[in-house]
C-alpha atoms as a PDB file:
ATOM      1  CA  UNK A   1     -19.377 -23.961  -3.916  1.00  0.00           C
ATOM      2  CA  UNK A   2     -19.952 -27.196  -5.448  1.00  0.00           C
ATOM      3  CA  UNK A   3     -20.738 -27.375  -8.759  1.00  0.00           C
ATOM      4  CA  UNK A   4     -24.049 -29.061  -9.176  1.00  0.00           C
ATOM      5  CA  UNK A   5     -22.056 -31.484 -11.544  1.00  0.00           C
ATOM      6  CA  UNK A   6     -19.791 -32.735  -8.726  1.00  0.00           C
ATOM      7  CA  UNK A   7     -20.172 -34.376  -5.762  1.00  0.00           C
ATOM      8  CA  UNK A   8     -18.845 -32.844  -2.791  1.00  0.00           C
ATOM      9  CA  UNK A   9     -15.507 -33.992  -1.544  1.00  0.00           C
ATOM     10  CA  UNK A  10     -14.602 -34.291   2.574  1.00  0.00           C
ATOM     11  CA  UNK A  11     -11.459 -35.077   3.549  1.00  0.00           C
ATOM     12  CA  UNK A  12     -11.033 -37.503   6.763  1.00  0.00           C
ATOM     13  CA  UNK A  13      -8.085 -37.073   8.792  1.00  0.00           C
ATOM     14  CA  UNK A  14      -7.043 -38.993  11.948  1.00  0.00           C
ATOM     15  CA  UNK A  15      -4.489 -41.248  12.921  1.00  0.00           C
ATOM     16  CA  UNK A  16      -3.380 -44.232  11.578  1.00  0.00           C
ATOM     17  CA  UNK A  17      -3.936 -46.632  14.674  1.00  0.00           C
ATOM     18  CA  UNK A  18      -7.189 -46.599  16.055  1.00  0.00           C
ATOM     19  CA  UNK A  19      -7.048 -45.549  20.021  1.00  0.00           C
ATOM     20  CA  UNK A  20     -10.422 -47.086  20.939  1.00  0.00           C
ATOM     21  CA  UNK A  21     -13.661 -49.033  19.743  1.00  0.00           C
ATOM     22  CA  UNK A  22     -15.732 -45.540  19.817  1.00  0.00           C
ATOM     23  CA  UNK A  23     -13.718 -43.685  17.582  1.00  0.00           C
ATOM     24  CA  UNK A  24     -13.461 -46.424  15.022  1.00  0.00           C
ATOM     25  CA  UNK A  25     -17.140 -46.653  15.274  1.00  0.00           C
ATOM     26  CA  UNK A  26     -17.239 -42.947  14.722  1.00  0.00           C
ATOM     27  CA  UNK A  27     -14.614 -43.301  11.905  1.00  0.00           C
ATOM     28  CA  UNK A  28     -17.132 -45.662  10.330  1.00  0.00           C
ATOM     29  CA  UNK A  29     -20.414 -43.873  10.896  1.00  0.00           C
ATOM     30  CA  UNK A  30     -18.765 -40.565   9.254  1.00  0.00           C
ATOM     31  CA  UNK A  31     -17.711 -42.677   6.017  1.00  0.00           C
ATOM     32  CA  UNK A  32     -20.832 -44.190   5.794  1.00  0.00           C
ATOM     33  CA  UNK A  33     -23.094 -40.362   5.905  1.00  0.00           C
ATOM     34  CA  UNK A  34     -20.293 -39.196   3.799  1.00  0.00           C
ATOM     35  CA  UNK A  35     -21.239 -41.481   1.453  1.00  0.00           C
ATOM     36  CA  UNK A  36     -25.068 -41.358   1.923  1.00  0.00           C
ATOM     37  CA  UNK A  37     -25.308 -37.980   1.177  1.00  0.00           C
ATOM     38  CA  UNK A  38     -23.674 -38.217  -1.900  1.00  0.00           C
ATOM     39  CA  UNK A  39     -19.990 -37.755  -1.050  1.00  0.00           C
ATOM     40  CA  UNK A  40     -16.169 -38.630  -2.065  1.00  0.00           C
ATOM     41  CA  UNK A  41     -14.554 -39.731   0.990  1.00  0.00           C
ATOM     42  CA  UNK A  42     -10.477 -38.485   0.429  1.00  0.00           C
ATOM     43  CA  UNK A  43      -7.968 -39.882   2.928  1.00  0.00           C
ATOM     44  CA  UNK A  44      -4.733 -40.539   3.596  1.00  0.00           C
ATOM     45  CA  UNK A  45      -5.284 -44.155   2.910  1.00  0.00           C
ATOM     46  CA  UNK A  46      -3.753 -46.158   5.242  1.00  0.00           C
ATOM     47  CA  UNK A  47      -5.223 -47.947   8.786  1.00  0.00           C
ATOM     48  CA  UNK A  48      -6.403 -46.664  11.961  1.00  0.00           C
ATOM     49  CA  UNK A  49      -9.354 -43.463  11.023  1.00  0.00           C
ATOM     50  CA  UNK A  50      -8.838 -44.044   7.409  1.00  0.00           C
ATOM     51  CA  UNK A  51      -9.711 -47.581   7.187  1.00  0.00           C
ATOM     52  CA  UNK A  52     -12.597 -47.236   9.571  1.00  0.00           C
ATOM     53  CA  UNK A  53     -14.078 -44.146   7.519  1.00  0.00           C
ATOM     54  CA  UNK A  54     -13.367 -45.824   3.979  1.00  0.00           C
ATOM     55  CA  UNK A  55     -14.870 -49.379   5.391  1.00  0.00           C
ATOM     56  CA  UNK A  56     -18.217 -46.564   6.048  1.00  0.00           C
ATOM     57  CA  UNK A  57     -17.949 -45.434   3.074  1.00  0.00           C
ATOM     58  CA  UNK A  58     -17.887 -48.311   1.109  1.00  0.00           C
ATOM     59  CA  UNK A  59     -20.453 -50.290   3.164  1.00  0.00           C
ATOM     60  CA  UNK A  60     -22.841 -47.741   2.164  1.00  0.00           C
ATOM     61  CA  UNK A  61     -21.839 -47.874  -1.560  1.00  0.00           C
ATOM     62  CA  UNK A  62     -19.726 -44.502  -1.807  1.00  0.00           C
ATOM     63  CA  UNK A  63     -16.283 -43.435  -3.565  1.00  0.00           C
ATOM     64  CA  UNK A  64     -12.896 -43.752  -1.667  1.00  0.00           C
ATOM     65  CA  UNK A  65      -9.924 -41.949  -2.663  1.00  0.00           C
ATOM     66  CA  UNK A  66      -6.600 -42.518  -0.756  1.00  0.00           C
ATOM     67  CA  UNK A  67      -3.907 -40.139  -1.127  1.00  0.00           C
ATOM     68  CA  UNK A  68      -1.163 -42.299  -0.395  1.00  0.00           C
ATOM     69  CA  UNK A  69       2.665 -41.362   1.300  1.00  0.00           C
ATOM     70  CA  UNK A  70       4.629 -43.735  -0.822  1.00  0.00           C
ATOM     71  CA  UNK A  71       5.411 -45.126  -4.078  1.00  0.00           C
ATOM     72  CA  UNK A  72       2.784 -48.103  -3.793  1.00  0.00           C
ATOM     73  CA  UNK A  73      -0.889 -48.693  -4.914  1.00  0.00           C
ATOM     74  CA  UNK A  74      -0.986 -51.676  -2.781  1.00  0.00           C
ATOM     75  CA  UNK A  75      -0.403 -49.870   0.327  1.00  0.00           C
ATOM     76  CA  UNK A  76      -4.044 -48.555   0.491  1.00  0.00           C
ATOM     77  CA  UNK A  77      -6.163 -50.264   3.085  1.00  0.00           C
ATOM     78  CA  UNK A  78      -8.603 -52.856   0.999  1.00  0.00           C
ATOM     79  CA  UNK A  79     -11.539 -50.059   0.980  1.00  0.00           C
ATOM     80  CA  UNK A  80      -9.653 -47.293  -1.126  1.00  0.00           C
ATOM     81  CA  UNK A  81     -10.928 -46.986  -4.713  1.00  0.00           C
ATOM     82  CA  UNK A  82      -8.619 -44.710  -5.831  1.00  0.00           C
ATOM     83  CA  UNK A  83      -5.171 -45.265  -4.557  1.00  0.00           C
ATOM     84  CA  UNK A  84      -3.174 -42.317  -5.485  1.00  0.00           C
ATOM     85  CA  UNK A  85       0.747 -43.006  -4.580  1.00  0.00           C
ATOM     86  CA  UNK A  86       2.854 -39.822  -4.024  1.00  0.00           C
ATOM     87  CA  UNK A  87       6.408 -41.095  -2.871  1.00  0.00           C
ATOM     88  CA  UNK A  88       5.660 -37.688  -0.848  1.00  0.00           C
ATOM     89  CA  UNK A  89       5.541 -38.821   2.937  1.00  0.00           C
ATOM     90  CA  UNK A  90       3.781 -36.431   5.228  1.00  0.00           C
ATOM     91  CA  UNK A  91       3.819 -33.984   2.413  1.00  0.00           C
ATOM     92  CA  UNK A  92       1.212 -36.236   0.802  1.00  0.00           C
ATOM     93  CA  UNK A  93      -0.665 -34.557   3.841  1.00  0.00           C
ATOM     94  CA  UNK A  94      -0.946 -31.330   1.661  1.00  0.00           C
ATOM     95  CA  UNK A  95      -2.455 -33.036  -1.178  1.00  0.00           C
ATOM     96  CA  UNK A  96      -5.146 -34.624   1.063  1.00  0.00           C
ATOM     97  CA  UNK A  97      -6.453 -31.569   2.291  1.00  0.00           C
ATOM     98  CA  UNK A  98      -6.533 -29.551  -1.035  1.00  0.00           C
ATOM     99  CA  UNK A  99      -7.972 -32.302  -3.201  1.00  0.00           C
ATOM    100  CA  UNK A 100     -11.462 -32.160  -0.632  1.00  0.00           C
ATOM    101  CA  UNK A 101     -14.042 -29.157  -0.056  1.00  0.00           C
ATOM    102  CA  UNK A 102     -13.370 -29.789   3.909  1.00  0.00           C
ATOM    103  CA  UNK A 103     -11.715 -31.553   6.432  1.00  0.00           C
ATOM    104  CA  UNK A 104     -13.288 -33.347   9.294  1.00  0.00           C
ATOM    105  CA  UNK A 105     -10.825 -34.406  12.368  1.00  0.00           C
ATOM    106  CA  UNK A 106     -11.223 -37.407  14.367  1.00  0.00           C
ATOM    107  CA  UNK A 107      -8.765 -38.208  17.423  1.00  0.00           C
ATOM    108  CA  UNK A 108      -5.308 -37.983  15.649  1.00  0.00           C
ATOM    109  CA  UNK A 109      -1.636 -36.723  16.232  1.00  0.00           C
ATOM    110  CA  UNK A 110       0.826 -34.634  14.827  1.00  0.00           C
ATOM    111  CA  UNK A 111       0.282 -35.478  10.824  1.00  0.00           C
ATOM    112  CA  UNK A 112      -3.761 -34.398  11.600  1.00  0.00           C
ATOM    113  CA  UNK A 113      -2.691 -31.244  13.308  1.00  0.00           C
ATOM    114  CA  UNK A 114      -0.639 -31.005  10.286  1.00  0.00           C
ATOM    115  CA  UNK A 115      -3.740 -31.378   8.064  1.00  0.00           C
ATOM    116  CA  UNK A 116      -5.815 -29.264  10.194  1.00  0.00           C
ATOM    117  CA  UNK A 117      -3.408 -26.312  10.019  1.00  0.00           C
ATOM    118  CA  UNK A 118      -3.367 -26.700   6.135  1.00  0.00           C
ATOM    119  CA  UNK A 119      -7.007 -26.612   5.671  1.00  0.00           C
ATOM    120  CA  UNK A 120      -7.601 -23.545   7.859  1.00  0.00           C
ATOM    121  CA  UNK A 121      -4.396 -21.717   6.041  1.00  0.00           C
ATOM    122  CA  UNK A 122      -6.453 -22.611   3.011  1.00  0.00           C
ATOM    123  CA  UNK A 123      -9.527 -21.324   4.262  1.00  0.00           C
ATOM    124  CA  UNK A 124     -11.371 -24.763   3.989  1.00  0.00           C
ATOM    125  CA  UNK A 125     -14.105 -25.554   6.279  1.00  0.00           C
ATOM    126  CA  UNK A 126     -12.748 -27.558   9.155  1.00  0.00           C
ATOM    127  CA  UNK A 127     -14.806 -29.781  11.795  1.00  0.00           C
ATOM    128  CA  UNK A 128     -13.960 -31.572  14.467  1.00  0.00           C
ATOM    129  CA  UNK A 129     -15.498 -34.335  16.716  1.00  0.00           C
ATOM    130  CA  UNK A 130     -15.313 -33.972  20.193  1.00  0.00           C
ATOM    131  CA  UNK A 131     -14.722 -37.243  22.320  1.00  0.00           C
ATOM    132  CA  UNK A 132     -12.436 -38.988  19.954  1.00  0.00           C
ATOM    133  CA  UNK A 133      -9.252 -37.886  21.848  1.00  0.00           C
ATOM    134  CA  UNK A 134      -5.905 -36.726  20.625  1.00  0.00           C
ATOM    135  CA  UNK A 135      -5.189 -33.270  18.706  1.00  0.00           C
ATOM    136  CA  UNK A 136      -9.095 -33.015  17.755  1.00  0.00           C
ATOM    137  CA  UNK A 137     -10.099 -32.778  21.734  1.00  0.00           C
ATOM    138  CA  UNK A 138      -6.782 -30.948  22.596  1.00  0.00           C
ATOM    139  CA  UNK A 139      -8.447 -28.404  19.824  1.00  0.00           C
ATOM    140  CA  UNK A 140     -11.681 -28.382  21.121  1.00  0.00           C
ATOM    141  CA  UNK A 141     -10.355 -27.664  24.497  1.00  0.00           C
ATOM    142  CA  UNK A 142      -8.238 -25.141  23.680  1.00  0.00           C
ATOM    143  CA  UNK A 143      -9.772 -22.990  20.836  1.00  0.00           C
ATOM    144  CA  UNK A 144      -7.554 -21.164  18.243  1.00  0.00           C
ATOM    145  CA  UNK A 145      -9.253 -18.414  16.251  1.00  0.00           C
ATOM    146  CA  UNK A 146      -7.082 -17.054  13.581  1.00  0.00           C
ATOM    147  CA  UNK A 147      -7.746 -14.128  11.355  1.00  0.00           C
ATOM    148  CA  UNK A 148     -11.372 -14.319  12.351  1.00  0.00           C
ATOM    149  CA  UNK A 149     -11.690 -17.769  11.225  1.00  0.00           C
ATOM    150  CA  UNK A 150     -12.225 -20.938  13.228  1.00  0.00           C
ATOM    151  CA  UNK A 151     -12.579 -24.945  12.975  1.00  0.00           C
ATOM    152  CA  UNK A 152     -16.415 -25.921  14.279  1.00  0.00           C
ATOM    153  CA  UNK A 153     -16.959 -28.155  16.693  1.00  0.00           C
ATOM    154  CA  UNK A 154     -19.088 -31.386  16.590  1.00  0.00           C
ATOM    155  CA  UNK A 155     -20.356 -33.976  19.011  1.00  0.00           C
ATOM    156  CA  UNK A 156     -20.386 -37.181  16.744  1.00  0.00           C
ATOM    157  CA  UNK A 157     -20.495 -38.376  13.377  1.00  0.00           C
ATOM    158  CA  UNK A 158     -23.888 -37.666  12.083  1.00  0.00           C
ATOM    159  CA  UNK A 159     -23.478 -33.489  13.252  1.00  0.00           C
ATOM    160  CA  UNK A 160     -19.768 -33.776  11.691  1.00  0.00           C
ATOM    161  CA  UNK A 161     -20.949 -34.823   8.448  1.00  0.00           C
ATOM    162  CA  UNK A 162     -24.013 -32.608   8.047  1.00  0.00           C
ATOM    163  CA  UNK A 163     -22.064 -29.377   9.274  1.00  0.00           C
ATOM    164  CA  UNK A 164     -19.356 -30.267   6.669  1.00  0.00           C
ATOM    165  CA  UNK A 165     -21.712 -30.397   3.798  1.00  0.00           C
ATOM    166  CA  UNK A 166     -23.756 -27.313   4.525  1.00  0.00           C
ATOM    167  CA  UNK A 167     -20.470 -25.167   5.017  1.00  0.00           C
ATOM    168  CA  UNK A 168     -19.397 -26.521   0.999  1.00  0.00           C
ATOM    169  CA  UNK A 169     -22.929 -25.336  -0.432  1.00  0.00           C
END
């Protein structure tokens, strides 16, 4: 639940080079409702998804945290608010997904599978745009259920968002 104190934190994960003009627009569009409806945006901090979704974010006035793999501030792309260096690598991937309420999956590779499979080990709400290629369509093709719990499915940025917020109230 979120606490009526707090504003609700969604995590963005994707990969760190963008694979197309449409999913950086889609990166962008789901920082920027993130941030509209009164959201933390929490990423991984770097380029590709990240950057798009914190450049949404902040366009639209919101909070950026970036959960970053080494020991540097300065490697967070120029729209992260709060850098947070780890020195963890892809275990920073771990802190990503616990420090926000749910996870929403655009395109990505192997450290976003990675990130998926925490947040639904975690129980988290997970949701996933279709059309943005890599491990989030590979997912939406082929659909894992796991103890009676699976990822939802979106078809853009604007569903994405709202479905992420109503599963934290």
């Amino acid at each position: 639940m979120i606490s009526s104190k707090r504003k609700p934190r969604i995590a963005v994960c994707g990969s760190d080079e963008l694979t197309s003009p449409k999913v950086e627009a889609i990166a962008n569009r789901v920082g920027r409702r993130i941030a509209e409806n009164g959201g933390i945006l929490i990423c991984g901090g770097k380029g590709g998804v990240m950057e798009a979704a914190a450049r949404g974010a902040k366009e639209a006035s919101g909070i950026t945290v970036g959960i970053l793999p080494g020991p540097d501030s300065e490697e967070a792309n120029q729209y992260i608010d709060v850098p947070i260096p780890t020195s963890l690598e892809r275990a920073r991937n771990f802190i990503v997904v616990r420090a926000a309420q749910a996870v929403i999956g655009i395109s990505g590779r192997w450290g976003t599978l990675s990130e998926i499979a925490m947040a639904m080990d975690l129980e988290l709400p997970v949701v996933l745009i279709r059309g943005t290629g890599g491990v989030a369509d590979w997912l939406a093709e082929n659909p894992l259920k796991i103890n009676h719990r699976a990822y939802v499915l979106s078809n853009g940025a604007d569903e994405a968002v709202e479905k992420a917020m109503n599963l934290i109230r």
